[in-house]
Structure formats: C-alpha cells, structure tokens
PDB file of N, CA and C in Angstrom:
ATOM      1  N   UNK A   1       0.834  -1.201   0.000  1.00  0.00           N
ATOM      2  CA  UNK A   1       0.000   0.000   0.000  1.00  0.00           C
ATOM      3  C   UNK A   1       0.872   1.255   0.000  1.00  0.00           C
ATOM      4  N   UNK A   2       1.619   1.784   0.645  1.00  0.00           N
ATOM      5  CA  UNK A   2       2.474   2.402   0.757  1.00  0.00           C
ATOM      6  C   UNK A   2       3.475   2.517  -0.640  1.00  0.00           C
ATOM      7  N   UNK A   3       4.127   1.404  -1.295  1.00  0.00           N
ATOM      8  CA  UNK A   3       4.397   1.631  -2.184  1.00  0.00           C
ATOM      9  C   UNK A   3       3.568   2.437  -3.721  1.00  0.00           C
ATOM     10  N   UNK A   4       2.388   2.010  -3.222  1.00  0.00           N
ATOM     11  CA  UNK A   4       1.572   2.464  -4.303  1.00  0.00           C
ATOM     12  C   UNK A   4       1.281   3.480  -4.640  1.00  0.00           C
ATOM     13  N   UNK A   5       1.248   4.247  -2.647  1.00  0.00           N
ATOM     14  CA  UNK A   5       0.755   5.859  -2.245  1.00  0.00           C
ATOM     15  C   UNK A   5       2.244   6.796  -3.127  1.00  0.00           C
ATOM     16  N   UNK A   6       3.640   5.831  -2.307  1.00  0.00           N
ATOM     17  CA  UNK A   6       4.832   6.571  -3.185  1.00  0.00           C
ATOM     18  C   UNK A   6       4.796   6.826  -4.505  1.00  0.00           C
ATOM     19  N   UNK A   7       4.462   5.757  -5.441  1.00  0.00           N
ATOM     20  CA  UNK A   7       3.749   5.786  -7.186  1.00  0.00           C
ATOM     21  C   UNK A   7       3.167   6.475  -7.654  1.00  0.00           C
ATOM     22  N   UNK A   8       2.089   7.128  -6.792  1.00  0.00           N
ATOM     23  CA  UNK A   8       0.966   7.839  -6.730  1.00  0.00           C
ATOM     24  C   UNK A   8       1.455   8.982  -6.520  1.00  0.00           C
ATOM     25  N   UNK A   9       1.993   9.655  -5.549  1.00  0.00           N
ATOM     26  CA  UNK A   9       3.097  11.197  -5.184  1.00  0.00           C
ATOM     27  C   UNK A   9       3.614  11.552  -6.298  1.00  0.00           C
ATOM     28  N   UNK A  10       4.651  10.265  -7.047  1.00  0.00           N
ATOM     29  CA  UNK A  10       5.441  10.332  -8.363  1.00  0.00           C
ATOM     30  C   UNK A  10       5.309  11.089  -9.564  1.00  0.00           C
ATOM     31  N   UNK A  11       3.877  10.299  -9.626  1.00  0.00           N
ATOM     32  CA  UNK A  11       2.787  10.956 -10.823  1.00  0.00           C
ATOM     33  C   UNK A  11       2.357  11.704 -10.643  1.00  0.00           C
ATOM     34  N   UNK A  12       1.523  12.386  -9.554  1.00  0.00           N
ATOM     35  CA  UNK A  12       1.244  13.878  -9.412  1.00  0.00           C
ATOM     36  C   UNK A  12       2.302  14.414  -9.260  1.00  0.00           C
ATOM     37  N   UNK A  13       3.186  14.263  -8.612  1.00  0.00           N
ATOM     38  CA  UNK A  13       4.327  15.907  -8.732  1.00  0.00           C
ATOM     39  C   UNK A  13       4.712  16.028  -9.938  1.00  0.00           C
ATOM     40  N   UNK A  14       4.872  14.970 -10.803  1.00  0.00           N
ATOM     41  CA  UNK A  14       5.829  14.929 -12.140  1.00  0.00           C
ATOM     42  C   UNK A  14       4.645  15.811 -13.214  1.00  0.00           C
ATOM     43  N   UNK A  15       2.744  15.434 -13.050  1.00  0.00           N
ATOM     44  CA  UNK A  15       2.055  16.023 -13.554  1.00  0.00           C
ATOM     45  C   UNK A  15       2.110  17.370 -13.396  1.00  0.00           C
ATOM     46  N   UNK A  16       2.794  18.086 -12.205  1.00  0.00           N
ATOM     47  CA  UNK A  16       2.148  19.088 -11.709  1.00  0.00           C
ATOM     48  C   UNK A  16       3.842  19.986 -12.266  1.00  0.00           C
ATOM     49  N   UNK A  17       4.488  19.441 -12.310  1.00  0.00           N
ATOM     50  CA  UNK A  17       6.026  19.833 -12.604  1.00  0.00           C
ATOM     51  C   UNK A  17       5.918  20.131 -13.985  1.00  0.00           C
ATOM     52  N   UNK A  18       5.133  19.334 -15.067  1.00  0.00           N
ATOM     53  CA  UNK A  18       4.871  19.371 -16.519  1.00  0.00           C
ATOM     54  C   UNK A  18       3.938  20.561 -16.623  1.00  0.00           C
ATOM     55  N   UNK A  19       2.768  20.560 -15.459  1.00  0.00           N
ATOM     56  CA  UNK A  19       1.986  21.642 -16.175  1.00  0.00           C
ATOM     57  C   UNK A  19       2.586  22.935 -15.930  1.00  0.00           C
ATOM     58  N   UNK A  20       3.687  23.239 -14.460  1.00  0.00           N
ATOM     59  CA  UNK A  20       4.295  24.307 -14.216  1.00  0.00           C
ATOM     60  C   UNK A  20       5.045  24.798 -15.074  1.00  0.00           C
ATOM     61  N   UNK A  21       5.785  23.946 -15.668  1.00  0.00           N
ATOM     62  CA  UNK A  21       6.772  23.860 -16.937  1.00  0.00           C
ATOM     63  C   UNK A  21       6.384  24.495 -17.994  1.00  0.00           C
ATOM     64  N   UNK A  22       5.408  23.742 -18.368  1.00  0.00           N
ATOM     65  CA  UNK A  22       4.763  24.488 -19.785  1.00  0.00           C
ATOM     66  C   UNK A  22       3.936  25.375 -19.801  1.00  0.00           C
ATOM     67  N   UNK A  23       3.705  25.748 -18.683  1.00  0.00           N
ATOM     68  CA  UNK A  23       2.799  27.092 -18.245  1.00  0.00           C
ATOM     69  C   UNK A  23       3.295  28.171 -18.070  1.00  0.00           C
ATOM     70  N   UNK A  24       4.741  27.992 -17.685  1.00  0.00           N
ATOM     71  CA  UNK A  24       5.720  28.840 -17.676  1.00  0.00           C
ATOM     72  C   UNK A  24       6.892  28.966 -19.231  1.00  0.00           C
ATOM     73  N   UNK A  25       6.806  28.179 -19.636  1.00  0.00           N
ATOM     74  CA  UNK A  25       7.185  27.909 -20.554  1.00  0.00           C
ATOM     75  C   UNK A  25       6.409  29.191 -22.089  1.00  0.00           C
ATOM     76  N   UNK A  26       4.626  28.935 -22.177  1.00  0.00           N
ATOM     77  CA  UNK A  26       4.029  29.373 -22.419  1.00  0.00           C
ATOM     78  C   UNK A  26       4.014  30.727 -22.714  1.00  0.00           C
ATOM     79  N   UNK A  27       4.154  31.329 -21.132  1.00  0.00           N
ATOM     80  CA  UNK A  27       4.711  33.083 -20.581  1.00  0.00           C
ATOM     81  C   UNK A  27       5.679  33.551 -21.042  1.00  0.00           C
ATOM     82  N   UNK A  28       6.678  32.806 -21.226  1.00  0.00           N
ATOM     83  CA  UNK A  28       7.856  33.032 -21.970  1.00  0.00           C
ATOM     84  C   UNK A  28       8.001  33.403 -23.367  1.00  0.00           C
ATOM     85  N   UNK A  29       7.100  32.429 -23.835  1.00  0.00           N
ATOM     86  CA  UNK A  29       7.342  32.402 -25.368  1.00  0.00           C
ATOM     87  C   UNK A  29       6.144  33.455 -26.091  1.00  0.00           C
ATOM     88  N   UNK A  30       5.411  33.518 -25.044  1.00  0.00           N
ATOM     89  CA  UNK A  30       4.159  34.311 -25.440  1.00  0.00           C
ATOM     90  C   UNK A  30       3.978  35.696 -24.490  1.00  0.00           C
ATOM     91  N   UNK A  31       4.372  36.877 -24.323  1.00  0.00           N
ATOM     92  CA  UNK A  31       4.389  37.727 -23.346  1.00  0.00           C
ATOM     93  C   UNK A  31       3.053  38.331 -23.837  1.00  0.00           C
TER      94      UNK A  31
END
C-alpha cells in the first residue's frame, strides 16, 4: 500500500512539474 501511495506522489508531482513547466514555458514564449 504504501508503495503504491509513493507511485501515486510520483505521478502527481511529475504532472504538476509538466503543467508548471509548460505554463511557464508558455509566458515566456508568449508575453
């Protein structure tokens, strides 16, 4: 269970790292 919850953390931060990324990314390229 625990391993799964860690799996689970993985994928949301990494989702949340992609949308920061390209959201910022976005701002950049688009002022």
């Amino acid at each position: 269970m625990s391993r799964f919850l860690d799996l689970l953390w993985v994928i949301v931060g990494l989702i949340v790292w992609v949308a920061i990324y390209s959201a910022a990314h976005d701002h950049i390229t688009k002022p």
